[in-house]
C-alpha atoms as a PDB file:
ATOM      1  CA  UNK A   1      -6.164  43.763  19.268  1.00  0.00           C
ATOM      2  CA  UNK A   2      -2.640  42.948  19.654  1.00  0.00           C
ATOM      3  CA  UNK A   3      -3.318  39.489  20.264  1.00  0.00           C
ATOM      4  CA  UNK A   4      -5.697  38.873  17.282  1.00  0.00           C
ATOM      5  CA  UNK A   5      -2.747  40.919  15.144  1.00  0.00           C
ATOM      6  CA  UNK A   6      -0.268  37.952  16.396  1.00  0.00           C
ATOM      7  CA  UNK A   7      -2.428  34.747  15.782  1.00  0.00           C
ATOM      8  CA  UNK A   8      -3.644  36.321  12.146  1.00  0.00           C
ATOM      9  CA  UNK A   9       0.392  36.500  11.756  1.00  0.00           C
ATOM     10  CA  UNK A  10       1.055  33.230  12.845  1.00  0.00           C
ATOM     11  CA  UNK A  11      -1.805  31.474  10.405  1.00  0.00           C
ATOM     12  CA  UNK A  12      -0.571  33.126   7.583  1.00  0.00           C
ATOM     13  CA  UNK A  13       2.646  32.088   8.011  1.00  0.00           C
ATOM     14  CA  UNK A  14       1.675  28.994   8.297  1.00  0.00           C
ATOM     15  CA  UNK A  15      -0.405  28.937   5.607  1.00  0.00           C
ATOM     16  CA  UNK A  16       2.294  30.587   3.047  1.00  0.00           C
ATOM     17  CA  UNK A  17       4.798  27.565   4.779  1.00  0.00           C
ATOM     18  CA  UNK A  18       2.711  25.072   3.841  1.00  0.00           C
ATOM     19  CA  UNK A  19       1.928  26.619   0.328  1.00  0.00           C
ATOM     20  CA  UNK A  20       5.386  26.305  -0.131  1.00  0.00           C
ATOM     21  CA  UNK A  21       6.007  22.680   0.566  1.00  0.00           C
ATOM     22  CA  UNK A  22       5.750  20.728  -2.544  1.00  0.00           C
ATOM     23  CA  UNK A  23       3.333  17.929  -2.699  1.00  0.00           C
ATOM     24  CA  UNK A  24       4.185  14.755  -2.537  1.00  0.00           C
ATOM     25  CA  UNK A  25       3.064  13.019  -5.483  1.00  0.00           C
ATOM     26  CA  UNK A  26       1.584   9.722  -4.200  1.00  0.00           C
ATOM     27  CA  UNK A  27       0.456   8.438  -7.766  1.00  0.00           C
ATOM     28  CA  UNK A  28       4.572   7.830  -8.431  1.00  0.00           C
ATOM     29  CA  UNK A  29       5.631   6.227  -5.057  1.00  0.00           C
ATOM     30  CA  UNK A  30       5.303   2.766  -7.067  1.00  0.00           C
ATOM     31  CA  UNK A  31       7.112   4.184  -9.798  1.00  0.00           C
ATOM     32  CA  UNK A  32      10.071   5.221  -8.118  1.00  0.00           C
ATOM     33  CA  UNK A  33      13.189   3.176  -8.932  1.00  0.00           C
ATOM     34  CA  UNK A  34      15.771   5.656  -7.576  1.00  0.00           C
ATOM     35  CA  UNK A  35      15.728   7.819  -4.065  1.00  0.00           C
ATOM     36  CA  UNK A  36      19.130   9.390  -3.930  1.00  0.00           C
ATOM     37  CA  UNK A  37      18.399  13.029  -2.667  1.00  0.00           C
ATOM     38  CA  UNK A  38      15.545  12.192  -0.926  1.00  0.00           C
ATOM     39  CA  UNK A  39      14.581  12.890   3.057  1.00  0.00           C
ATOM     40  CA  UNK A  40      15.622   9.463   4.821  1.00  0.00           C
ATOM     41  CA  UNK A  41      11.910   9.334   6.185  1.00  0.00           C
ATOM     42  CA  UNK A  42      10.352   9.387   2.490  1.00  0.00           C
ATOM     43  CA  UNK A  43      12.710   6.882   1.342  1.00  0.00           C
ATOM     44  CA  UNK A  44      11.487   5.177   4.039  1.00  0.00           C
ATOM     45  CA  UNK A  45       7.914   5.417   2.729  1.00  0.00           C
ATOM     46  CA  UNK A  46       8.837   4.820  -1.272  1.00  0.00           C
ATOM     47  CA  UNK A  47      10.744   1.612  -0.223  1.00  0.00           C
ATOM     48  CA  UNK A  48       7.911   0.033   2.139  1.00  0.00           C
ATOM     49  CA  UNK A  49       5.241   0.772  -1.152  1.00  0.00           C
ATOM     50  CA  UNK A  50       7.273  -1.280  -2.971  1.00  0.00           C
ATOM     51  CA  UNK A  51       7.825  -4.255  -0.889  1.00  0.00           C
ATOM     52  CA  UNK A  52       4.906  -4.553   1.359  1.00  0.00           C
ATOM     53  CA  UNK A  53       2.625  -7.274  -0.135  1.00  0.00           C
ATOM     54  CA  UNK A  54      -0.493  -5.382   0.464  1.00  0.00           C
ATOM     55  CA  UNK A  55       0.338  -2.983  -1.970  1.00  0.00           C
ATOM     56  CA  UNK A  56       1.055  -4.833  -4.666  1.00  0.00           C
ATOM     57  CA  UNK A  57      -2.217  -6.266  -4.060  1.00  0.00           C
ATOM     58  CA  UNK A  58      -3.958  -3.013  -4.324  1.00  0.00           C
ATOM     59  CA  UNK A  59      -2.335  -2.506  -7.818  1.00  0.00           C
ATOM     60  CA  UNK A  60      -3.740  -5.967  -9.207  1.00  0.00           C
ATOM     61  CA  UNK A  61      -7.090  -5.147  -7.891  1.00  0.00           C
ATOM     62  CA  UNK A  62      -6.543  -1.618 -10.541  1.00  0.00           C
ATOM     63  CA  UNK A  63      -5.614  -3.698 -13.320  1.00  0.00           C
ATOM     64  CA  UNK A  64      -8.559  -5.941 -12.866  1.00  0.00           C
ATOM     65  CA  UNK A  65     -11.008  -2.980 -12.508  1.00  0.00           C
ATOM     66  CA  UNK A  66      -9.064  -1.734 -15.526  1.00  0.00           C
ATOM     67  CA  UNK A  67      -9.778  -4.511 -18.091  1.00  0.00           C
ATOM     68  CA  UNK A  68     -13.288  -5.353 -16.629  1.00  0.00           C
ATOM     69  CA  UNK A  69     -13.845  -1.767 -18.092  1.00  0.00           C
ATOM     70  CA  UNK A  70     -12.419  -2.268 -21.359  1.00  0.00           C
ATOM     71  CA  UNK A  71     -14.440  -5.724 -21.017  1.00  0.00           C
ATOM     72  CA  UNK A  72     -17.838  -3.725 -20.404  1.00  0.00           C
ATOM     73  CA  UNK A  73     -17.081  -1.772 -23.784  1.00  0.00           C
ATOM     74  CA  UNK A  74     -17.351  -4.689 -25.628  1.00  0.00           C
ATOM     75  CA  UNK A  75     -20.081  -6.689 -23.634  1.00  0.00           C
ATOM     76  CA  UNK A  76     -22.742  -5.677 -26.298  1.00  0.00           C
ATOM     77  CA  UNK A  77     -21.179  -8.541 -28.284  1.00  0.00           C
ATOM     78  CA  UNK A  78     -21.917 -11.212 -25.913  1.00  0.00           C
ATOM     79  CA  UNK A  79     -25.498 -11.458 -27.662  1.00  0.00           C
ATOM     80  CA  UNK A  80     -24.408 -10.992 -31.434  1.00  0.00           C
ATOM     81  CA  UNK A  81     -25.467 -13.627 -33.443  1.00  0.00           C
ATOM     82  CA  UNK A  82     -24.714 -14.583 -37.243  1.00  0.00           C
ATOM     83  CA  UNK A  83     -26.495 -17.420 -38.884  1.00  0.00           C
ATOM     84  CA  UNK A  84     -26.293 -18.852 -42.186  1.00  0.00           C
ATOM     85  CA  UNK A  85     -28.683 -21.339 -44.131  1.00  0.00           C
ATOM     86  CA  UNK A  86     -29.393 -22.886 -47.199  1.00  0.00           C
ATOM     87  CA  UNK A  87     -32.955 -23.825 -48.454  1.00  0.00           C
ATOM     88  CA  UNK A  88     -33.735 -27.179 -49.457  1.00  0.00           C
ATOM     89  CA  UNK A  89     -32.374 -26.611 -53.221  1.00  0.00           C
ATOM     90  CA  UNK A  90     -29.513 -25.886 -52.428  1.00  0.00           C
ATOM     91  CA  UNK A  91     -28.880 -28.230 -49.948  1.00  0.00           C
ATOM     92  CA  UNK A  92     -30.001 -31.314 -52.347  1.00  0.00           C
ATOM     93  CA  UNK A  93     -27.830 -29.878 -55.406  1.00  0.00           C
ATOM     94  CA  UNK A  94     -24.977 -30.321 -53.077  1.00  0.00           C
ATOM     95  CA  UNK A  95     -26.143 -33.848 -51.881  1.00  0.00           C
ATOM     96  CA  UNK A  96     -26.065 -34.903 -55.919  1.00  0.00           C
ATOM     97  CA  UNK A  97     -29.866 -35.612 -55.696  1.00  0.00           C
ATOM     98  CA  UNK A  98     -30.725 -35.223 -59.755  1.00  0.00           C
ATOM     99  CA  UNK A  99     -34.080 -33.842 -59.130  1.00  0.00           C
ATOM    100  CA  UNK A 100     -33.103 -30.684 -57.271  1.00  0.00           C
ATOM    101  CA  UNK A 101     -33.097 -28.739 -60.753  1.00  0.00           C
ATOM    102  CA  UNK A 102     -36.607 -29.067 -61.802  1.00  0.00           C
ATOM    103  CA  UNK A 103     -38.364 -28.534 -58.321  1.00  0.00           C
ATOM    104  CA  UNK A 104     -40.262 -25.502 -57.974  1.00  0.00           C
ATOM    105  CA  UNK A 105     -38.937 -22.687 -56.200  1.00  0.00           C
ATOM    106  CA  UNK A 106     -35.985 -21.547 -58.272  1.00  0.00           C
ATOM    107  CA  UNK A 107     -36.823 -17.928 -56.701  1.00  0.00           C
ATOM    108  CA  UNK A 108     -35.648 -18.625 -53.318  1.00  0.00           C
ATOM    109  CA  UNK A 109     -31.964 -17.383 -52.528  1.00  0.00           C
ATOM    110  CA  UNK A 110     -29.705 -20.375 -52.390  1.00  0.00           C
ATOM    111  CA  UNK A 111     -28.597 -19.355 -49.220  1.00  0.00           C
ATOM    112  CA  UNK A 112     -29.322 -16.738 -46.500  1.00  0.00           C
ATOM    113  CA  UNK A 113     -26.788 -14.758 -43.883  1.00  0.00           C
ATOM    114  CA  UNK A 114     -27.497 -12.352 -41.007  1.00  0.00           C
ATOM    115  CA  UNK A 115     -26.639 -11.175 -38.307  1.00  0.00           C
ATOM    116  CA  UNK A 116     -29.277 -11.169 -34.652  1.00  0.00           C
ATOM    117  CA  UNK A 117     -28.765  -8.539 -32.388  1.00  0.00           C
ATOM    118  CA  UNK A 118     -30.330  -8.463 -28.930  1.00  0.00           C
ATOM    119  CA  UNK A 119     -31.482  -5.002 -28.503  1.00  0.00           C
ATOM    120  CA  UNK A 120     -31.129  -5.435 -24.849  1.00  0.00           C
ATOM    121  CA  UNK A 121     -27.548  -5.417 -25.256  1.00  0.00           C
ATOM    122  CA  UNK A 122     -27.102  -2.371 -26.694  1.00  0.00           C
ATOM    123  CA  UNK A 123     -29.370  -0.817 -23.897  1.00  0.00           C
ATOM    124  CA  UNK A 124     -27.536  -1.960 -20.931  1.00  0.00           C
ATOM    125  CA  UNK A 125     -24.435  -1.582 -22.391  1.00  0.00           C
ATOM    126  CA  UNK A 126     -23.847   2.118 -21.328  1.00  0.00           C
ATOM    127  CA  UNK A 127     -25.073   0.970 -17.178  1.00  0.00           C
ATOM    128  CA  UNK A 128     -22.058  -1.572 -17.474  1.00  0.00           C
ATOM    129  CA  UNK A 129     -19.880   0.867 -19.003  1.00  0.00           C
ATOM    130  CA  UNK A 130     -20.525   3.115 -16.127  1.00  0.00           C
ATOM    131  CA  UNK A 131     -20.492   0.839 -13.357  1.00  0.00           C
ATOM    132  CA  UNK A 132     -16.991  -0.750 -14.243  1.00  0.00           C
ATOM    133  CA  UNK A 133     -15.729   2.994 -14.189  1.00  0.00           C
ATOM    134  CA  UNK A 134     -17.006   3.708 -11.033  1.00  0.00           C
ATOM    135  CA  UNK A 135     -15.382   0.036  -9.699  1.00  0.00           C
ATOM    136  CA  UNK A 136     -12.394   1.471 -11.598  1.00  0.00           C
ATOM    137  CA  UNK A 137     -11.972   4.676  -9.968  1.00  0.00           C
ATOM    138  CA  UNK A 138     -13.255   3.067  -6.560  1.00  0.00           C
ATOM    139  CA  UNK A 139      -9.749   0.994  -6.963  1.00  0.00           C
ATOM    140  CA  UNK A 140      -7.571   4.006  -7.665  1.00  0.00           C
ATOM    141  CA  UNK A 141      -9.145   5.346  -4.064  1.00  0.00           C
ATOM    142  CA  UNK A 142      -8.434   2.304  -2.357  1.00  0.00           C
ATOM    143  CA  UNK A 143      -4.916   2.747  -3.753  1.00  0.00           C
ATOM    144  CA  UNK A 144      -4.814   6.520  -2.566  1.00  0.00           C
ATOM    145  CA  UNK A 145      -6.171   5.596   0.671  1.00  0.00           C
ATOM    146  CA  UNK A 146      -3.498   2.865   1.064  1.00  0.00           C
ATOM    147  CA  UNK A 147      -0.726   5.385  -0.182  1.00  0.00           C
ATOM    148  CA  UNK A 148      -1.734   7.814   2.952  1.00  0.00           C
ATOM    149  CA  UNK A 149      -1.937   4.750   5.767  1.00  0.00           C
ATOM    150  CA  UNK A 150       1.632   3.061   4.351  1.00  0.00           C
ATOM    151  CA  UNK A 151       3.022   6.633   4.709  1.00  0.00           C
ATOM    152  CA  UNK A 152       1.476   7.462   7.757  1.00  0.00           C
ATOM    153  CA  UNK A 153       2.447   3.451   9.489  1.00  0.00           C
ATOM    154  CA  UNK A 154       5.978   4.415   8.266  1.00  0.00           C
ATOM    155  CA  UNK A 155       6.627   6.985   9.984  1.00  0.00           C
ATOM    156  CA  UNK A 156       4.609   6.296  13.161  1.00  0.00           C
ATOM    157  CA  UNK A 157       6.814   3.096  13.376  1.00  0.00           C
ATOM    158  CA  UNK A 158       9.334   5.074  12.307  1.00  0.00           C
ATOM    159  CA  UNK A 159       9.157   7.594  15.487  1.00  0.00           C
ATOM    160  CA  UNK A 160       8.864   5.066  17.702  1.00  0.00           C
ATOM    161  CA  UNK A 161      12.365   3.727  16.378  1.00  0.00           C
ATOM    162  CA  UNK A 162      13.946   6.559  16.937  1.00  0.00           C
ATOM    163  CA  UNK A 163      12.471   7.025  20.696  1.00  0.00           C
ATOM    164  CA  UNK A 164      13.028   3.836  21.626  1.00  0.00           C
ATOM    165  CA  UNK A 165      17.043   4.392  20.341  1.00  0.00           C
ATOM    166  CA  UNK A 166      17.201   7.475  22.206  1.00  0.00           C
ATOM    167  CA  UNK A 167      15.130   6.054  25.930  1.00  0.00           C
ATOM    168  CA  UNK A 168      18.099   3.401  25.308  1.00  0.00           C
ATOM    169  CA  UNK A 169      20.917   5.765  25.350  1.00  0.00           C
ATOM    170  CA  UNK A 170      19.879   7.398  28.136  1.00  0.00           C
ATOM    171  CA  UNK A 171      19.100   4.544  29.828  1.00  0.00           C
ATOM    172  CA  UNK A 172      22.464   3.186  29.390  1.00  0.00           C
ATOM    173  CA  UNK A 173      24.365   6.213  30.372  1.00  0.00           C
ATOM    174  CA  UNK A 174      22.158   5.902  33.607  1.00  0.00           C
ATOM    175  CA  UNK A 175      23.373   2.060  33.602  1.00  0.00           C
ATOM    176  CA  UNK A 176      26.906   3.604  33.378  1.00  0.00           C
ATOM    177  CA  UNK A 177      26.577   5.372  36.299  1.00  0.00           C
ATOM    178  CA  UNK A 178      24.944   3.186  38.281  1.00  0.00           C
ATOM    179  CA  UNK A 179      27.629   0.417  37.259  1.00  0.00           C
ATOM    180  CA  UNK A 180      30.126   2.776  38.565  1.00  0.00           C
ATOM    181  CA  UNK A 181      28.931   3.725  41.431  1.00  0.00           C
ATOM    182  CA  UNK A 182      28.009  -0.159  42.055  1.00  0.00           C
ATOM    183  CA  UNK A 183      31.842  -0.879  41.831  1.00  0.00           C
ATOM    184  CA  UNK A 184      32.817   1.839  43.680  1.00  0.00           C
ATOM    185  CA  UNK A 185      30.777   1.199  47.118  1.00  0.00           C
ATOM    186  CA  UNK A 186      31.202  -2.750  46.766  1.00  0.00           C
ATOM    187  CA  UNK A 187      34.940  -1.928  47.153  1.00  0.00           C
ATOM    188  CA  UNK A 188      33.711  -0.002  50.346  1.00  0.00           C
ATOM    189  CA  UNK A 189      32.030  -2.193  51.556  1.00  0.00           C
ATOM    190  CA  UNK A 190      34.344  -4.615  51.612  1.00  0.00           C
ATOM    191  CA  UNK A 191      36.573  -2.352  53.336  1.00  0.00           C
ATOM    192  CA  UNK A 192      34.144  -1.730  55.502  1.00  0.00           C
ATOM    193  CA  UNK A 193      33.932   2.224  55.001  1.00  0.00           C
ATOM    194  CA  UNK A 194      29.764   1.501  54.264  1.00  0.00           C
ATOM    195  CA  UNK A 195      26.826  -0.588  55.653  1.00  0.00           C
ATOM    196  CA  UNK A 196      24.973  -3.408  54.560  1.00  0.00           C
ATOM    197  CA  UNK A 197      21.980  -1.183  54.430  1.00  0.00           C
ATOM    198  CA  UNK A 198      23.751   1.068  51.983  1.00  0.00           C
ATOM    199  CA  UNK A 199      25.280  -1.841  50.002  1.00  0.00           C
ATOM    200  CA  UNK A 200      21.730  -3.470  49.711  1.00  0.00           C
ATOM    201  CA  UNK A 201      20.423  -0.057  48.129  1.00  0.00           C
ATOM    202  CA  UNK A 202      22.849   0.554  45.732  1.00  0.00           C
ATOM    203  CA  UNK A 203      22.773  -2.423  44.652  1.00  0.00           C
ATOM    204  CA  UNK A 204      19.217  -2.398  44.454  1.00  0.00           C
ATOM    205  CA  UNK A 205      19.886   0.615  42.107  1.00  0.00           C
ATOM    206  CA  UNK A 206      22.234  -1.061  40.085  1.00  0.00           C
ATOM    207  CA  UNK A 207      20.190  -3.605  39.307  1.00  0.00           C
ATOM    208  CA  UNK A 208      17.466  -1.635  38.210  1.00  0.00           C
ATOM    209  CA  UNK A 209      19.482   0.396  36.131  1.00  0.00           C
ATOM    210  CA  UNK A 210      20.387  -2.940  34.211  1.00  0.00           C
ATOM    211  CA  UNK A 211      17.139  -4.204  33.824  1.00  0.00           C
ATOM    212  CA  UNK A 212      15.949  -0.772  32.568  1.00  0.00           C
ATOM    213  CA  UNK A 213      18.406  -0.917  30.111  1.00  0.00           C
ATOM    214  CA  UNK A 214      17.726  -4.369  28.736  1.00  0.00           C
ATOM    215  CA  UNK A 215      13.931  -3.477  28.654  1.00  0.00           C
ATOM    216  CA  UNK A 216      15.288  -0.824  26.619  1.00  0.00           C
ATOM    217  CA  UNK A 217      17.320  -3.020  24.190  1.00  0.00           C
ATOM    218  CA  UNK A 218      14.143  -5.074  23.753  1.00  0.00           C
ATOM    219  CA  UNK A 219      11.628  -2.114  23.265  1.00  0.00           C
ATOM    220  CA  UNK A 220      14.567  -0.813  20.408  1.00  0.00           C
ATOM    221  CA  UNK A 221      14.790  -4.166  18.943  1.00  0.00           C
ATOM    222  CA  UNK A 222      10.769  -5.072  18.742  1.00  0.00           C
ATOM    223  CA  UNK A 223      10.551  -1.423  17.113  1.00  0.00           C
ATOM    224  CA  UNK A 224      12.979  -2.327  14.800  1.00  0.00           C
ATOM    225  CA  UNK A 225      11.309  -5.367  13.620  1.00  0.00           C
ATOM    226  CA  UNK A 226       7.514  -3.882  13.533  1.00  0.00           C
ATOM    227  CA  UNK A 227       9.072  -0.873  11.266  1.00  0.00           C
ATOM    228  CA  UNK A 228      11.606  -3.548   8.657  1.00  0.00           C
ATOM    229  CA  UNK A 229       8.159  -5.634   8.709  1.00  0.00           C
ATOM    230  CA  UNK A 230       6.844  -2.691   6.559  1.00  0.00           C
ATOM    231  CA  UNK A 231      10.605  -1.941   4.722  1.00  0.00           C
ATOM    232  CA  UNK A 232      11.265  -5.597   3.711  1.00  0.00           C
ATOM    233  CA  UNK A 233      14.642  -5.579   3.756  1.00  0.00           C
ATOM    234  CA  UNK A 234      16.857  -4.286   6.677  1.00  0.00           C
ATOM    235  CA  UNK A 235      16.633  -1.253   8.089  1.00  0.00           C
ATOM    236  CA  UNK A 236      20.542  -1.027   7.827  1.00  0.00           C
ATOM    237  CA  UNK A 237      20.869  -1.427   4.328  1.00  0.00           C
ATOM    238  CA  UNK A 238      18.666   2.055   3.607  1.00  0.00           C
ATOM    239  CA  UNK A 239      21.012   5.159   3.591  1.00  0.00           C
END
């Protein structure tokens, strides 16, 4: 009983902790211009929005789906039609012919104007309407969808940064030691006070140590690189 008492304690705190935490609101990480007071690891994630090329692509492809809604609004004009005609009369009056007058038919209009509608239009109309909405809000998903995988890249990359800085110092503190202890028992050996044996394996040590370390420097540097591929601009310049 105790036990269930504990773990219904835990979830709720959890629950009320994460009831707490304000959302972040994804539909502004474009929109942000300025990120003073911000966590380092969200300005992180506002900065790569803005810069990485994929993004920006995945706002065009909203404005398009935008305006090929407003266009399906108006697609029931594509198939309006005016027309406008003048009956024989009329047209030989204007052509000077002197005979035009006195021909029967002075009861037909002198001209005629309409307009031709294609019913169809008007009936398919509402389908496009509907269908470039649906594109439309299929295109805000994409950019949701994109807005979780930048943030969660970021800060994968991100973590992988920071362990590969930290394997590195403690990789070259081991370096440190090993260096000293290097120098230390090549003095003594040249004195004589050790044996090849032991020379051979702390130098064998040694030289581990230093190629640890510089596998380290690389590992820091390439995780560097894969997470400013994302920023943009240097990972130094954001503070």
């Amino acid at each position: 009983m105790k036990k269930i008492l504990i773990l219904f304690l835990l979830f709720q705190s959890q629950f009320l902790l994460a009831q707490a935490q304000p959302p972040i609101e994804y539909a502004r990480v474009d929109l942000m211009q300025d990120t003073t007071g911000l966590p380092y690891e969200e300005k992180l994630i506002y900065i790569a929005w803005r810069n990485y090329p994929v993004n920006k692509a995945h706002d065009h492809r909203l404005i398009i789906a935008h305006k090929n809604t407003q266009l399906a609004r108006w697609s029931w004009t594509d198939n309006l039609r005016m027309f406008y005609n003048l009956n024989d009369r009329t047209w030989n009056n204007m052509m000077g012919d002197p005979d035009a007058g006195v021909r029967p038919g002075g009861g037909i209009p002198m001209y005629g104007l309409g307009i031709s509608v294609n019913l169809g239009s008007f009936i398919s109309v509402p389908a496009r309407i509907r269908v470039a909405k649906e594109q439309e809000e299929i295109a805000k998903l994409d950019q949701g969808t994109q807005k979780l995988t930048m943030r969660s890249e970021v800060l994968r990359r991100y973590n992988a940064y920071k362990l590969a800085f930290e394997l590195l110092q403690s990789r070259a503190l081991a370096y440190e030691d090993a260096n000293a202890n290097f120098v230390l028992m090549s003095s003594k050996f040249r004195s004589g006070e050790i044996t090849l044996e032991q020379y051979n394996s702390i130098s064998s040590h040694y030289n581990s140590a230093l190629e640890t370390k510089m596998a380290s420097q690389t590992e820091l540097l390439n995780a560097k690189l894969l997470l400013e591929e994302l920023l943009g601009v240097p990972l130094e310049s954001i503070r």
